[in-house]
PDB file of N, CA and C in Angstrom:
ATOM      1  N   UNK A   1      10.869   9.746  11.636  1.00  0.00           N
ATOM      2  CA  UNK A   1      12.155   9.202  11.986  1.00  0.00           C
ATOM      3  C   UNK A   1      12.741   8.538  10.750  1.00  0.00           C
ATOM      4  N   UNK A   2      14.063   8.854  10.681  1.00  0.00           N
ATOM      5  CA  UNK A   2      14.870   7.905   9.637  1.00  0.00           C
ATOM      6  C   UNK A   2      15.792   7.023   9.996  1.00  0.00           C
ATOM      7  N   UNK A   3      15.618   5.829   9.515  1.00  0.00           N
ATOM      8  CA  UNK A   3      16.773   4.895   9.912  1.00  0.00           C
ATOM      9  C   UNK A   3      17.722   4.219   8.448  1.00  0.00           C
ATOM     10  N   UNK A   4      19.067   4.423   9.172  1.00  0.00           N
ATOM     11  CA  UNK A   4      19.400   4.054   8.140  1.00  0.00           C
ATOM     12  C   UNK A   4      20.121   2.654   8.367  1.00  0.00           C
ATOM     13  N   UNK A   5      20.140   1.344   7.315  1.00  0.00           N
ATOM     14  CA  UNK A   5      20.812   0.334   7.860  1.00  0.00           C
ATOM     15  C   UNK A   5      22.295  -0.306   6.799  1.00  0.00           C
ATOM     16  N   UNK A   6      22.899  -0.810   7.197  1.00  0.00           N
ATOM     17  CA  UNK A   6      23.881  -1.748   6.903  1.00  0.00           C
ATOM     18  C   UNK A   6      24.110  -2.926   6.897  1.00  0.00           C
ATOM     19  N   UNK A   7      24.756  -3.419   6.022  1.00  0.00           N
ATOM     20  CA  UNK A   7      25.035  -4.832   6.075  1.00  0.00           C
ATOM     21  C   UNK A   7      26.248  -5.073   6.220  1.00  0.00           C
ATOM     22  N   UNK A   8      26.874  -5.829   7.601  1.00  0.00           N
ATOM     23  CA  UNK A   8      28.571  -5.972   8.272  1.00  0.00           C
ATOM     24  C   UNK A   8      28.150  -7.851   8.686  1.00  0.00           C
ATOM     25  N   UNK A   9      28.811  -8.300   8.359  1.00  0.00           N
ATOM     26  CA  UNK A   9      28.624 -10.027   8.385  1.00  0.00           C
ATOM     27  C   UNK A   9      27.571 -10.392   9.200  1.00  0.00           C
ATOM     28  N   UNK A  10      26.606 -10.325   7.776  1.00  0.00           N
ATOM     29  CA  UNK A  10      25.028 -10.739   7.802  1.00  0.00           C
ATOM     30  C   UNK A  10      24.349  -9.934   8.311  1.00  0.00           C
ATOM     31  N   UNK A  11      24.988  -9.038   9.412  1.00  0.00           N
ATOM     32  CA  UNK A  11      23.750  -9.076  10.671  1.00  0.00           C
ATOM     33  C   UNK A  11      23.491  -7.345   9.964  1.00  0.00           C
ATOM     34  N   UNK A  12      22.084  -7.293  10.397  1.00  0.00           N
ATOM     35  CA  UNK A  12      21.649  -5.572   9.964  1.00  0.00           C
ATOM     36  C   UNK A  12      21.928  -5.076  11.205  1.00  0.00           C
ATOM     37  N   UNK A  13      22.035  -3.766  11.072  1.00  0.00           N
ATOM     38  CA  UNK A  13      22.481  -2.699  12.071  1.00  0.00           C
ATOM     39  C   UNK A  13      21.816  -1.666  11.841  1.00  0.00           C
ATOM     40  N   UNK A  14      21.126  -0.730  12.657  1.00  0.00           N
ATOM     41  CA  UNK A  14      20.030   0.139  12.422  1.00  0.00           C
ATOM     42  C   UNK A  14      20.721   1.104  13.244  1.00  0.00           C
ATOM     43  N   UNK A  15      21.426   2.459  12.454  1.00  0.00           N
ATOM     44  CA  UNK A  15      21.675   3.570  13.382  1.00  0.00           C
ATOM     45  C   UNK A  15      21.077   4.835  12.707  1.00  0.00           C
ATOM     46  N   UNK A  16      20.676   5.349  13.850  1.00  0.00           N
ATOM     47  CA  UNK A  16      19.664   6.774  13.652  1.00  0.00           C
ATOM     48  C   UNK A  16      20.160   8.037  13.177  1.00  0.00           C
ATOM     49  N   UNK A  17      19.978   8.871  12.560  1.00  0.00           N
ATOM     50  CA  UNK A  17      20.718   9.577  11.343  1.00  0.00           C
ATOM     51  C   UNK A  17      21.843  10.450  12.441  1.00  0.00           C
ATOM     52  N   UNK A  18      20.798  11.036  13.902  1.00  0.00           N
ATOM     53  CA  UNK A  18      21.861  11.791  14.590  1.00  0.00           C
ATOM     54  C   UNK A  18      22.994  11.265  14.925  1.00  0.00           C
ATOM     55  N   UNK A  19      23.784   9.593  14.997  1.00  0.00           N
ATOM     56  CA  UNK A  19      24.523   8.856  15.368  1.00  0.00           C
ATOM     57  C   UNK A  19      25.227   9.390  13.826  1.00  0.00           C
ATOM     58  N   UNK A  20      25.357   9.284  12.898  1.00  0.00           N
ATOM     59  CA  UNK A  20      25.978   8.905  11.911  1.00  0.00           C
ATOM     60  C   UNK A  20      26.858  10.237  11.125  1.00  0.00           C
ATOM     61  N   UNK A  21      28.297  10.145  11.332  1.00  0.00           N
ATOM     62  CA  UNK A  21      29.133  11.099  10.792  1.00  0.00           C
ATOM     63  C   UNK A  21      29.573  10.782   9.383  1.00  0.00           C
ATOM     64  N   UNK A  22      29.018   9.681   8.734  1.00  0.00           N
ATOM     65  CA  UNK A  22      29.723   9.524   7.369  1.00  0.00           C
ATOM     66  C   UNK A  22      28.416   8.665   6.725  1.00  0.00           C
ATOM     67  N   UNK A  23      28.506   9.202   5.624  1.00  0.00           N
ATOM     68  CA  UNK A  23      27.321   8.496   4.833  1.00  0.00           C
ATOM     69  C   UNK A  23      28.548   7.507   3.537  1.00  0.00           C
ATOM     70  N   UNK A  24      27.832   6.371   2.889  1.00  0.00           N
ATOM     71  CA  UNK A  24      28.450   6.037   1.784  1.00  0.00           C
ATOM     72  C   UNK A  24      27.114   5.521   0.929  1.00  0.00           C
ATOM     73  N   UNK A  25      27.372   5.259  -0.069  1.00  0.00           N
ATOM     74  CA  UNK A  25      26.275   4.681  -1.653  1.00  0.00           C
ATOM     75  C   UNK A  25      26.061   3.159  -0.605  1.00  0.00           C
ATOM     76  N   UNK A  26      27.014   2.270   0.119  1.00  0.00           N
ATOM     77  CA  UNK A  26      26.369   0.836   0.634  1.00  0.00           C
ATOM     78  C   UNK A  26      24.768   1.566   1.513  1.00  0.00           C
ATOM     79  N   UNK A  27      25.185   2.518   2.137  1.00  0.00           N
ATOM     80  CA  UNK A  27      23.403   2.524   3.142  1.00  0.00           C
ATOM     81  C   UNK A  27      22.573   2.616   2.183  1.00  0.00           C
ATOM     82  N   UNK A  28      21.323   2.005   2.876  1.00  0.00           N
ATOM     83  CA  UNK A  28      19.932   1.907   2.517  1.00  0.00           C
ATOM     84  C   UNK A  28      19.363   2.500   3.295  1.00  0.00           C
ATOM     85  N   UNK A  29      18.262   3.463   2.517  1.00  0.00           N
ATOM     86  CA  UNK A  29      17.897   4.880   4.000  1.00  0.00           C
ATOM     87  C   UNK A  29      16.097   4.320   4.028  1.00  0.00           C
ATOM     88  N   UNK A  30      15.369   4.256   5.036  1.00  0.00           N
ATOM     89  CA  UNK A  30      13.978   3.650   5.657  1.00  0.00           C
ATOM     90  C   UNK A  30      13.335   5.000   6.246  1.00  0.00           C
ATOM     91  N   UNK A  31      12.204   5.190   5.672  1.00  0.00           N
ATOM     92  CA  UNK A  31      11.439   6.315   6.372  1.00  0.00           C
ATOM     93  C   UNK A  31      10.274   6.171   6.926  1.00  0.00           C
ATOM     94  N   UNK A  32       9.568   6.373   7.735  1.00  0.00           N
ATOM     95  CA  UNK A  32       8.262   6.276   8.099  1.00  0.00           C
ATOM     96  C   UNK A  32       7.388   7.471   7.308  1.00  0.00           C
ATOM     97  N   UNK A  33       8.104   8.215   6.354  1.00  0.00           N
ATOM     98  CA  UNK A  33       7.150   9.017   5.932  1.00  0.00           C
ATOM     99  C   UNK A  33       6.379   7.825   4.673  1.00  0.00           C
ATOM    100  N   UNK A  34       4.904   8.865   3.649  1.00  0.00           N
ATOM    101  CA  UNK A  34       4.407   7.974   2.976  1.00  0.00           C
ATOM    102  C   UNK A  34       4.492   9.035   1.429  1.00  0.00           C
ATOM    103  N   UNK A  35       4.516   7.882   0.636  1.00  0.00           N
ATOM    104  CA  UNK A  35       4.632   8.484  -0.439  1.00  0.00           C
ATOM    105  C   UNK A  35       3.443   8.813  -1.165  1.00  0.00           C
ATOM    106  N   UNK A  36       2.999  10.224  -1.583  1.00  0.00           N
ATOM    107  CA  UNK A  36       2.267  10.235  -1.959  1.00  0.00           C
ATOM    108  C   UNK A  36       1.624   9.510  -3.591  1.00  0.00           C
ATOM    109  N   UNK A  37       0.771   8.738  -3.996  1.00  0.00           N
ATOM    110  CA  UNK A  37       0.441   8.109  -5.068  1.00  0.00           C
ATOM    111  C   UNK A  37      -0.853   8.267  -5.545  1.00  0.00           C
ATOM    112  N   UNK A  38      -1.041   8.056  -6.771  1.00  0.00           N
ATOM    113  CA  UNK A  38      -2.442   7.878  -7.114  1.00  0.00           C
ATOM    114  C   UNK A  38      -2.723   6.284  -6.664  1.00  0.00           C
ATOM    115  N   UNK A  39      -1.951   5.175  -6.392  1.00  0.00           N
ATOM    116  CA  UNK A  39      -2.363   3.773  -6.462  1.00  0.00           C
ATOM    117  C   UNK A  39      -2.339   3.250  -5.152  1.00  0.00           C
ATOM    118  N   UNK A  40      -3.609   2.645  -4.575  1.00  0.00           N
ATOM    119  CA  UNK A  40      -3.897   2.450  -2.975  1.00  0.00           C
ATOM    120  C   UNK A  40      -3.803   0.876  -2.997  1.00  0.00           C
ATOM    121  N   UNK A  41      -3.090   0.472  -1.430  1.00  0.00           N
ATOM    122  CA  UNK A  41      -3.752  -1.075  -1.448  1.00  0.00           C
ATOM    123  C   UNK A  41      -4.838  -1.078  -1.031  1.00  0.00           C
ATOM    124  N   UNK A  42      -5.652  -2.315  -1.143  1.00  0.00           N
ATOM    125  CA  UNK A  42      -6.684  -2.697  -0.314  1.00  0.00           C
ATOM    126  C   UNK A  42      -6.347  -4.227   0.192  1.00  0.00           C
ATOM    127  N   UNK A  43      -6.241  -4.061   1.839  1.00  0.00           N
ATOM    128  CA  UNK A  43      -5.964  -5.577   2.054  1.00  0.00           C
ATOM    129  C   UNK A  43      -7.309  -5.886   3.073  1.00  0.00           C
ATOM    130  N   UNK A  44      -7.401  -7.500   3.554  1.00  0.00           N
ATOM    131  CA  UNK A  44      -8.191  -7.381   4.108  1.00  0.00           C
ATOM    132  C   UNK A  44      -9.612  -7.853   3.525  1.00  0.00           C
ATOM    133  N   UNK A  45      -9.506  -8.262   2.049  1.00  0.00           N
ATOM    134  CA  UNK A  45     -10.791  -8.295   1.305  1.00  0.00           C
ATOM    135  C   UNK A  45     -11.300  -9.279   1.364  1.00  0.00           C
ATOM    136  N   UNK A  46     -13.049  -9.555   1.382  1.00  0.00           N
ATOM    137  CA  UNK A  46     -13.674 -10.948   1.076  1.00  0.00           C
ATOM    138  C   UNK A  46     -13.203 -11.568  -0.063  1.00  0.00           C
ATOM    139  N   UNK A  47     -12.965 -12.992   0.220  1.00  0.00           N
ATOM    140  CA  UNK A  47     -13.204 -13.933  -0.884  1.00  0.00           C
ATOM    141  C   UNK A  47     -13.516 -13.644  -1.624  1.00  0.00           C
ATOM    142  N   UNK A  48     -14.687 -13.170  -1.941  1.00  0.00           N
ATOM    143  CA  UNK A  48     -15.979 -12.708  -2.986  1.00  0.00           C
ATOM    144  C   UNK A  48     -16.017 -11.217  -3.545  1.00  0.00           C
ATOM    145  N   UNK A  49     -14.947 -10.859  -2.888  1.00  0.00           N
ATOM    146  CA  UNK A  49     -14.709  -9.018  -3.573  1.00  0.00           C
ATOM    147  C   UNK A  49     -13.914  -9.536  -4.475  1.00  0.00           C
ATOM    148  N   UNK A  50     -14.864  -8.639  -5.886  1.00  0.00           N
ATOM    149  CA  UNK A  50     -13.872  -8.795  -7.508  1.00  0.00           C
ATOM    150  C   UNK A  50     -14.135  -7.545  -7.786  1.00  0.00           C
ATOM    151  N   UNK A  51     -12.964  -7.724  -8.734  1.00  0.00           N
ATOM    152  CA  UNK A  51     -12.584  -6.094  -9.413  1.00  0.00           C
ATOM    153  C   UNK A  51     -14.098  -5.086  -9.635  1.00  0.00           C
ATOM    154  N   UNK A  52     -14.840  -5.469  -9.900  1.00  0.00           N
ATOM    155  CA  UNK A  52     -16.316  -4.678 -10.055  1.00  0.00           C
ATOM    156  C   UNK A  52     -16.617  -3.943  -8.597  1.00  0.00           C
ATOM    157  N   UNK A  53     -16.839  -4.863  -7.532  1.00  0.00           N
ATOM    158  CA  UNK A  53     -16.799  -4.566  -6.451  1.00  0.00           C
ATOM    159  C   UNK A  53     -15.895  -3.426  -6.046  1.00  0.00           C
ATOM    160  N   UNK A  54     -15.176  -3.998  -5.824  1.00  0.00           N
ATOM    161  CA  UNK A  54     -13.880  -3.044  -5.530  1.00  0.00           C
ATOM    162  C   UNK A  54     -14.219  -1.838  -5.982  1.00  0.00           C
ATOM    163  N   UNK A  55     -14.126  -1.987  -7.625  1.00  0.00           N
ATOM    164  CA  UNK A  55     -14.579  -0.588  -8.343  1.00  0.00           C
ATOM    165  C   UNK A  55     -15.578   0.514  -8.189  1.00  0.00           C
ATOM    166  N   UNK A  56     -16.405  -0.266  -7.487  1.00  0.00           N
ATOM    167  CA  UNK A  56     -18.032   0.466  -7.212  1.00  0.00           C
ATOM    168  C   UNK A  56     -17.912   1.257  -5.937  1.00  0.00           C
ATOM    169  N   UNK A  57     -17.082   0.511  -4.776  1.00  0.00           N
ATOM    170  CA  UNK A  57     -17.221   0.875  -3.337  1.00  0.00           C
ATOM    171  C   UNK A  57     -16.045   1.959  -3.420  1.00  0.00           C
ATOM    172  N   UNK A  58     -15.196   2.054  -4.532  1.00  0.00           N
ATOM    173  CA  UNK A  58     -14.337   3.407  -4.411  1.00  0.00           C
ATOM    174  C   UNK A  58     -14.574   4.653  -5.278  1.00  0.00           C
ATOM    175  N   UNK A  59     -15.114   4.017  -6.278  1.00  0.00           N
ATOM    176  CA  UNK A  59     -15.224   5.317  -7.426  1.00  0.00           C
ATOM    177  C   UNK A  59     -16.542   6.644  -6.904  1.00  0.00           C
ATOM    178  N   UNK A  60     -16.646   6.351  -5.599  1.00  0.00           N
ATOM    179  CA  UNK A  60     -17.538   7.722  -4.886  1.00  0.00           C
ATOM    180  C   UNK A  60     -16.612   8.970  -4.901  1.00  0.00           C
ATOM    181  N   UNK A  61     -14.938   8.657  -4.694  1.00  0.00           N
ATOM    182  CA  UNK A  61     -14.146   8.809  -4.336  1.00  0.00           C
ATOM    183  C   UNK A  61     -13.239  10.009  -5.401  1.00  0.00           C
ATOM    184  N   UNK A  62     -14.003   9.198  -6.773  1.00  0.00           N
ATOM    185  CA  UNK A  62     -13.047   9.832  -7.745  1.00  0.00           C
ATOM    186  C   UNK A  62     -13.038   8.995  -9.115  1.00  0.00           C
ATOM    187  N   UNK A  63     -12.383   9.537  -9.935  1.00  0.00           N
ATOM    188  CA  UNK A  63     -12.233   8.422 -11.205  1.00  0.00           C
ATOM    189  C   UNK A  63     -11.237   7.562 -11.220  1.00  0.00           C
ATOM    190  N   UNK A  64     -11.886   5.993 -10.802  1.00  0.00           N
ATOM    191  CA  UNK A  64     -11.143   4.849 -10.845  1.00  0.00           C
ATOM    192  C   UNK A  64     -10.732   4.661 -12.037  1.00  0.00           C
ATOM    193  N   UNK A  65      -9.165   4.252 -12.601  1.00  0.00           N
ATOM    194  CA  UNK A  65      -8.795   4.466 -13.884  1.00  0.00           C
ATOM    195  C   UNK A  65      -8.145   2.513 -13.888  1.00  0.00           C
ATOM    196  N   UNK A  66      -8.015   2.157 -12.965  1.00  0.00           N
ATOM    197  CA  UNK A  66      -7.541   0.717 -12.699  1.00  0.00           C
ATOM    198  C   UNK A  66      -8.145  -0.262 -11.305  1.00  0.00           C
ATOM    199  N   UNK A  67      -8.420  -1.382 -11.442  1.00  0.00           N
ATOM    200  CA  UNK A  67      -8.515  -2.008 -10.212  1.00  0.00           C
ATOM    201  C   UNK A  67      -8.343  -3.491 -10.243  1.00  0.00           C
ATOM    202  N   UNK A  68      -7.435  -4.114  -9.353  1.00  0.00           N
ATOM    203  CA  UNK A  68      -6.470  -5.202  -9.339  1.00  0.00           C
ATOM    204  C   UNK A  68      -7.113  -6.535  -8.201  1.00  0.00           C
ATOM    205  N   UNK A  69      -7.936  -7.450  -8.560  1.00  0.00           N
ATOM    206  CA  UNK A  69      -7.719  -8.176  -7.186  1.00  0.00           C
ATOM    207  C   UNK A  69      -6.853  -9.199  -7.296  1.00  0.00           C
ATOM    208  N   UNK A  70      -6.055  -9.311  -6.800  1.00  0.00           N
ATOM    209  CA  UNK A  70      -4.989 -10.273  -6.774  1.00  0.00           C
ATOM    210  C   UNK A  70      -5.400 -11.771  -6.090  1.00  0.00           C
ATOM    211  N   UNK A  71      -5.337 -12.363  -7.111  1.00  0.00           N
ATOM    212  CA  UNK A  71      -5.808 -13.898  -6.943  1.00  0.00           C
ATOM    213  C   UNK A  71      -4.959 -15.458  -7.105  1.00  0.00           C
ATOM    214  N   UNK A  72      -4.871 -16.108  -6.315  1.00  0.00           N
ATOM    215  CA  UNK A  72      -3.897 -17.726  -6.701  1.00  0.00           C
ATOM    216  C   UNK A  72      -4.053 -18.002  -8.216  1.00  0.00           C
ATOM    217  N   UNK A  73      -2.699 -17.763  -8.560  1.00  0.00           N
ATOM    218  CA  UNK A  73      -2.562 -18.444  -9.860  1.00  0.00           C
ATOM    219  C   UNK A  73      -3.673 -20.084 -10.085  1.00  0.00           C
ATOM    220  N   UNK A  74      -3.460 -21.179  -9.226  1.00  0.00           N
ATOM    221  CA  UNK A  74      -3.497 -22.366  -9.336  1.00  0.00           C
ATOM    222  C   UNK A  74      -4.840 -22.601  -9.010  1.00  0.00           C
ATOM    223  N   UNK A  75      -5.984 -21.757  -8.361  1.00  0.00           N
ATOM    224  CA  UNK A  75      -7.017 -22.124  -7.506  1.00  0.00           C
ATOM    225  C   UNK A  75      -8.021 -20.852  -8.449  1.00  0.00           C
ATOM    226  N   UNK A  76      -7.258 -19.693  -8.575  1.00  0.00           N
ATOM    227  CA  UNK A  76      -8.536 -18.503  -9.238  1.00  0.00           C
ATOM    228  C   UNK A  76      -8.250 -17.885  -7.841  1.00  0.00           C
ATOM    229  N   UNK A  77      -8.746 -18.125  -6.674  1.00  0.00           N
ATOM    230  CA  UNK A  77      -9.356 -17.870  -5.797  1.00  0.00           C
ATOM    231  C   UNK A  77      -8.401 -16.329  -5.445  1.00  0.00           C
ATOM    232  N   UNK A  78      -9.517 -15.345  -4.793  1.00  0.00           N
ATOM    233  CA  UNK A  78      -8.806 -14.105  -4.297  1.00  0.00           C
ATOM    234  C   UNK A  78      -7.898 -14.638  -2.848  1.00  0.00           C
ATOM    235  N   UNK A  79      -6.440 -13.489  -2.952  1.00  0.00           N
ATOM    236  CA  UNK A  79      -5.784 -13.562  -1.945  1.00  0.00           C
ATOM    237  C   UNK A  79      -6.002 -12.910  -0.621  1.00  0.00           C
ATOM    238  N   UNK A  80      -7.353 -12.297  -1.175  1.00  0.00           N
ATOM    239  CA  UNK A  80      -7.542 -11.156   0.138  1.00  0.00           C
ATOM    240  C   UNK A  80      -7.124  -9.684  -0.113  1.00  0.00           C
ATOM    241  N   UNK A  81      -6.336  -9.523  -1.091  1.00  0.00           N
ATOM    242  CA  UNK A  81      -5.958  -7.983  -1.063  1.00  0.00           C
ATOM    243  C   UNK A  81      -6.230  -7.525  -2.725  1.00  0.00           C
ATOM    244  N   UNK A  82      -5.992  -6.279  -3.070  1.00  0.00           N
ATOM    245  CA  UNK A  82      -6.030  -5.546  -3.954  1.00  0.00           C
ATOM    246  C   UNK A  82      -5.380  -4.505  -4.024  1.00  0.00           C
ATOM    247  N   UNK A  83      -5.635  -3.824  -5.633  1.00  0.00           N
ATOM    248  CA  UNK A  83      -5.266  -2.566  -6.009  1.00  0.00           C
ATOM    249  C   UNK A  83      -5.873  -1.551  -6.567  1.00  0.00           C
ATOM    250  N   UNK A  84      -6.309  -0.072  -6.449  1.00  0.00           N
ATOM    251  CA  UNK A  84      -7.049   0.755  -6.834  1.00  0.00           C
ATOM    252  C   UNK A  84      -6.235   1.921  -7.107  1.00  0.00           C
ATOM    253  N   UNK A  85      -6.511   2.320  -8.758  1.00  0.00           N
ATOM    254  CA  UNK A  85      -5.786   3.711  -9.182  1.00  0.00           C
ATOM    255  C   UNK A  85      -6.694   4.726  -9.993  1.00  0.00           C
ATOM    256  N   UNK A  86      -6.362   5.699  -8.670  1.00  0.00           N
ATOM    257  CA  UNK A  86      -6.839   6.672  -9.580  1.00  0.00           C
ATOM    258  C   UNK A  86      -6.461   7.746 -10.022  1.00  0.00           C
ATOM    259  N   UNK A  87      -7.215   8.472 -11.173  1.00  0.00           N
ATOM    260  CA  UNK A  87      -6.877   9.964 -11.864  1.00  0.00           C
ATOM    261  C   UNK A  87      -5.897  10.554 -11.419  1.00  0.00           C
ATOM    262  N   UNK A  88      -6.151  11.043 -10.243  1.00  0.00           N
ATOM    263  CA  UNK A  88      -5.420  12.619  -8.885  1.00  0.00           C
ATOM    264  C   UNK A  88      -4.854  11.723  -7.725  1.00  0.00           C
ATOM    265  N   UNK A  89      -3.952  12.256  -7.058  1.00  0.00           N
ATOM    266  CA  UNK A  89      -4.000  11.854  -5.747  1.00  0.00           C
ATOM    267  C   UNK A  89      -4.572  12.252  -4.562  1.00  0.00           C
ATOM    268  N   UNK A  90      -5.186  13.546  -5.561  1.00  0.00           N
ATOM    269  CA  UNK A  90      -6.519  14.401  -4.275  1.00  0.00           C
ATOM    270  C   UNK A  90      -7.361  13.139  -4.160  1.00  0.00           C
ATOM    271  N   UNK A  91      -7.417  12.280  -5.174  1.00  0.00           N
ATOM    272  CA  UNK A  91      -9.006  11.636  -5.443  1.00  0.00           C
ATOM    273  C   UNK A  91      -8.174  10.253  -4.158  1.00  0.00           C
ATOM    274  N   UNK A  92      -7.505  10.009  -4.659  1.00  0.00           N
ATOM    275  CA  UNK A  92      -6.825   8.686  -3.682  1.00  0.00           C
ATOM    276  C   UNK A  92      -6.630   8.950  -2.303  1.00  0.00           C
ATOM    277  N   UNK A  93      -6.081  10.516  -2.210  1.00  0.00           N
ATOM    278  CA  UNK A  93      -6.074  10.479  -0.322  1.00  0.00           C
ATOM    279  C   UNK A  93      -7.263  10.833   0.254  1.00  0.00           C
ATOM    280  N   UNK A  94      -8.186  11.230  -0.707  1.00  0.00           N
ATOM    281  CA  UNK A  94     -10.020  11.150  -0.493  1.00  0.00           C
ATOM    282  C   UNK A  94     -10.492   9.633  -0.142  1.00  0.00           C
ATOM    283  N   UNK A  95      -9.863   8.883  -0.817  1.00  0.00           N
ATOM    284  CA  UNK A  95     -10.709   7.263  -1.161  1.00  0.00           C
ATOM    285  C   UNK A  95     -10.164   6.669   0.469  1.00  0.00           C
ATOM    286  N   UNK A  96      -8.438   7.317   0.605  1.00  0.00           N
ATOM    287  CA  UNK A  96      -7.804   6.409   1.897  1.00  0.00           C
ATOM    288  C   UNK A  96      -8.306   6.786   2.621  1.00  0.00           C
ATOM    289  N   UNK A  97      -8.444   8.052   2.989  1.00  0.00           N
ATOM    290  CA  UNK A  97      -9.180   8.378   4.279  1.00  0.00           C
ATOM    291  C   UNK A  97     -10.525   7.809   5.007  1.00  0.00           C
ATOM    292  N   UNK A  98     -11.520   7.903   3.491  1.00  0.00           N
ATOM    293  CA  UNK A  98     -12.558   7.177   4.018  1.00  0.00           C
ATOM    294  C   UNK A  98     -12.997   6.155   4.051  1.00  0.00           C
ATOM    295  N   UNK A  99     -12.209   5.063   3.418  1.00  0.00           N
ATOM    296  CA  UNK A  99     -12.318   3.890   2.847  1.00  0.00           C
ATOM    297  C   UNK A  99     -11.425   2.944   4.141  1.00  0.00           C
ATOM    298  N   UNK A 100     -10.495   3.101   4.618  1.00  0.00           N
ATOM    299  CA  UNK A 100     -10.118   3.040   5.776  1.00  0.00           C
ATOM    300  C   UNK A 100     -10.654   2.303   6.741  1.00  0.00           C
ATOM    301  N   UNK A 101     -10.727   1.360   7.250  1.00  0.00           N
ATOM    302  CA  UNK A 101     -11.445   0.709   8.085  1.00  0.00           C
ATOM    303  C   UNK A 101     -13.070   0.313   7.751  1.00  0.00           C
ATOM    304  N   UNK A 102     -13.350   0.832   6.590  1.00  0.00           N
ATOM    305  CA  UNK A 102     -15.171   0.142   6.648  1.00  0.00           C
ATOM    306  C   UNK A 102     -15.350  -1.138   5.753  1.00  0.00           C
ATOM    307  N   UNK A 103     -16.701  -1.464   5.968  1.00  0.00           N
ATOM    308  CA  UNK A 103     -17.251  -2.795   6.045  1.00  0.00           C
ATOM    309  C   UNK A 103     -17.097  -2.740   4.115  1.00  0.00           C
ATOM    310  N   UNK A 104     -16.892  -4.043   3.730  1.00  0.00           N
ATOM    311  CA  UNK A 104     -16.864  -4.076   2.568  1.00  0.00           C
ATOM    312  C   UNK A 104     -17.025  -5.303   1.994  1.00  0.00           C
ATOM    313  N   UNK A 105     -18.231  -6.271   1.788  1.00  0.00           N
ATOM    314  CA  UNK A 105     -18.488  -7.510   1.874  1.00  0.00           C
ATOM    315  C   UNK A 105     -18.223  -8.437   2.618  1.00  0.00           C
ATOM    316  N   UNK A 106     -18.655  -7.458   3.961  1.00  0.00           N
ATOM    317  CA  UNK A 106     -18.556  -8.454   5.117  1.00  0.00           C
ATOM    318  C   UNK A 106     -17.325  -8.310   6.356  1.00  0.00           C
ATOM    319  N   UNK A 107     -16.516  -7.638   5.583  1.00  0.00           N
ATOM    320  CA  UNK A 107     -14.601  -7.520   6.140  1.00  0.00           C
ATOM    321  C   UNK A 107     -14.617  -6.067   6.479  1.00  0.00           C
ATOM    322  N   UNK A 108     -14.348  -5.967   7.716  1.00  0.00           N
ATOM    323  CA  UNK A 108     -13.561  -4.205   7.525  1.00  0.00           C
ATOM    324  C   UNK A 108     -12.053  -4.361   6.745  1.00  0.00           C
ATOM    325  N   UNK A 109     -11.975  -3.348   5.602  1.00  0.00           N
ATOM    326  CA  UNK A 109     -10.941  -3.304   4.995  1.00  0.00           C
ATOM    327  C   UNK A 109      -9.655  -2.814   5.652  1.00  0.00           C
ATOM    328  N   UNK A 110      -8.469  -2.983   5.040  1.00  0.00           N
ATOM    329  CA  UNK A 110      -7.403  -2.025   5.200  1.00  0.00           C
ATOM    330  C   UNK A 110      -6.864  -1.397   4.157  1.00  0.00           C
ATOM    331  N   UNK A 111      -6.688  -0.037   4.050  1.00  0.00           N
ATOM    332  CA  UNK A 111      -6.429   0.808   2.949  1.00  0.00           C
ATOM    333  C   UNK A 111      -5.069   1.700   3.478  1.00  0.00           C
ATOM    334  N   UNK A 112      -4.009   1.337   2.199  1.00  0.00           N
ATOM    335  CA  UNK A 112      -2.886   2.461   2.375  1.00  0.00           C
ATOM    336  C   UNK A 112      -2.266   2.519   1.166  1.00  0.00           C
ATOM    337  N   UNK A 113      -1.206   3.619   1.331  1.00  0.00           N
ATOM    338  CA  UNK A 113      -0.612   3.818  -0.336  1.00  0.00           C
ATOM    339  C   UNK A 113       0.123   2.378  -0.872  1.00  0.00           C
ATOM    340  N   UNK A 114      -0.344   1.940  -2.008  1.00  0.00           N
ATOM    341  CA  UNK A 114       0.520   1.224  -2.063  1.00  0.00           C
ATOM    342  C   UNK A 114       2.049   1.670  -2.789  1.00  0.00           C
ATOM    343  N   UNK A 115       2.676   0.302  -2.359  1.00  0.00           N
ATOM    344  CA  UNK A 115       4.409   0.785  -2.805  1.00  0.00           C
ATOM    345  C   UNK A 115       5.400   0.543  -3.797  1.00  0.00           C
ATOM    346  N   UNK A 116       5.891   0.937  -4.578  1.00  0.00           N
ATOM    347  CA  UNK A 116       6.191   0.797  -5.904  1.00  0.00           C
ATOM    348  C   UNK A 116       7.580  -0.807  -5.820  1.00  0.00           C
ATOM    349  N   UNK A 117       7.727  -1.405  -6.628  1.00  0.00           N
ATOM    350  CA  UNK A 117       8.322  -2.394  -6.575  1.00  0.00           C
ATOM    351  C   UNK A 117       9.491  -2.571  -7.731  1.00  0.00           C
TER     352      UNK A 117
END
């Protein structure tokens, strides 16, 4: 499904592409499809999962070429999530698939593409 939305004083408005007889450059178009990437999140992570970790429990997967745990500036401490990139995106929709819900120092993970910013 695609939605596309607008902005008319403040308020968003969400109409569905079959509703819509005129397009302009103001819409912003929303897809539920996924983009394919070499670079996955990982959310969901122990405290205690660091980039090594991370690195070890995916590179079954493929050649890990990057891996990110994102941590409080002010404390060190991990936020819970991460980032993993690899080589191919054969190798990454290999890693999402199976990486997906399992145990990973304690946490079942969550794994999806991540999204460019």
């Amino acid at each position: 499904m695609v939605v596309i939305g607008f902005n008319i004083s403040r308020q968003m408005r969400r109409i569905y592409v079959n509703d819509i007889t005129h397009a302009s450059a103001h819409f912003v178009i929303w897809t539920n499809t996924r983009a394919i990437s070499t670079k996955l999140f990982v959310g969901c992570l122990s405290r205690d999962t660091n980039e090594t970790i991370l690195k070890n429990a995916f590179e079954a997967y493929g050649e890990v070429i990057e891996t990110k745990v994102i941590c409080d500036h002010t404390s060190s401490e991990s936020k819970g999530y991460g980032f993993v990139r690899f080589t191919s995106e054969t190798e990454a929709s290999n890693a999402l698939k199976e990486m997906h819900g399992q145990l990973l120092d304690g946490r079942k993970i969550r794994v999806k593409y991540a999204l460019n910013k």
